[in-house]
Protein backbone atom coordinates (compact mmCIF):
# COMPACT_ATOMS: atom_id res chain seq x y z
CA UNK A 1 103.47 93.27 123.17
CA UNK A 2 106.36 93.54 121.18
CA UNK A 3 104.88 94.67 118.25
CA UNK A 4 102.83 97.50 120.40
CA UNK A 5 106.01 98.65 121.55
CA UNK A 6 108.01 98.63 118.48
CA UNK A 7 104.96 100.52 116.55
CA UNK A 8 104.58 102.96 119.18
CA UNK A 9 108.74 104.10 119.45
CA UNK A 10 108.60 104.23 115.54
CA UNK A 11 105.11 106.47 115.24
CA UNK A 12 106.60 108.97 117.93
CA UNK A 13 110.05 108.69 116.59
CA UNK A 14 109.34 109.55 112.79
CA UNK A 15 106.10 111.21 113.40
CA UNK A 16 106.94 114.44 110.93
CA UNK A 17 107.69 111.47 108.10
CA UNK A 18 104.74 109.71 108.65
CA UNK A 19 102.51 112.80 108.85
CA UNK A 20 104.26 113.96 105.78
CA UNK A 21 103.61 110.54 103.84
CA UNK A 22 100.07 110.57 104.66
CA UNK A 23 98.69 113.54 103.63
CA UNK A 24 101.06 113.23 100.30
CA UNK A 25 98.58 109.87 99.93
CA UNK A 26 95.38 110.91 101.53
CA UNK A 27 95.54 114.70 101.71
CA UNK A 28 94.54 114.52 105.20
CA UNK A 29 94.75 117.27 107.96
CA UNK A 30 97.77 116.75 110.86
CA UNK A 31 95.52 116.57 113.51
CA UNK A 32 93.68 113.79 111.67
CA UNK A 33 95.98 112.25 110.80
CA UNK A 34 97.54 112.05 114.49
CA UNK A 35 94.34 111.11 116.01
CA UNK A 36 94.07 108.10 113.74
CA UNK A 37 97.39 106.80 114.79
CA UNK A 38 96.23 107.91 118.21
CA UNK A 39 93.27 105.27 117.87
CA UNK A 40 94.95 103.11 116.14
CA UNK A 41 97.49 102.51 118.86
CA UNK A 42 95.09 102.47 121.71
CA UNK A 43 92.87 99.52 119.82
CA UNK A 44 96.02 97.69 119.08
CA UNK A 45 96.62 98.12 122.93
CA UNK A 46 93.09 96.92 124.04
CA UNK A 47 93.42 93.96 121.47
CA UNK A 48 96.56 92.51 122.97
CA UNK A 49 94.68 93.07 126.04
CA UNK A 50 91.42 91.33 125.22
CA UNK A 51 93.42 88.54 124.12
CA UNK A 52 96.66 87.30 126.35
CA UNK A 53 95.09 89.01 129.83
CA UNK A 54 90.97 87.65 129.51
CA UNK A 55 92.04 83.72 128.91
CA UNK A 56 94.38 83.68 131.54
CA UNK A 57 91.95 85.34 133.94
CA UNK A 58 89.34 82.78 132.57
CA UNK A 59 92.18 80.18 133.26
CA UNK A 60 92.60 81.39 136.96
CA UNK A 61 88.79 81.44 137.78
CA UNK A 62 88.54 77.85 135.85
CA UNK A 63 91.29 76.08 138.17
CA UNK A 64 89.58 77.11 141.27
């Protein structure tokens, strides 16, 4: 969760530099460019979700 956190502060903090570096690189558009960080931080979210919440509710349903 961390991580998540961190990574989201720093992509809305220095989101003109990172927009910047990417379409230097890629030559992309802003917006897709955004939207892919968008995504990016919303699978990141679901991952961390699939993974520490599902086992413990697995863990709950077990012990009963």
């Amino acid at each position: 969760g961390g991580i998540y956190t961190f990574t989201a502060v720093a992509v809305f903090s220095f989101r003109r530099t990172i927009v910047n570096m990417q379409q230097k690189m890629f030559g992309l558009d802003e917006g897709v460019i955004l939207a892919a960080v968008h995504r990016y931080l919303v699978m990141y979210k679901l991952f961390i979700t699939a993974f520490n919440f599902t086992p413990w509710i697995a863990l709950l349903i077990i012990s009963k």
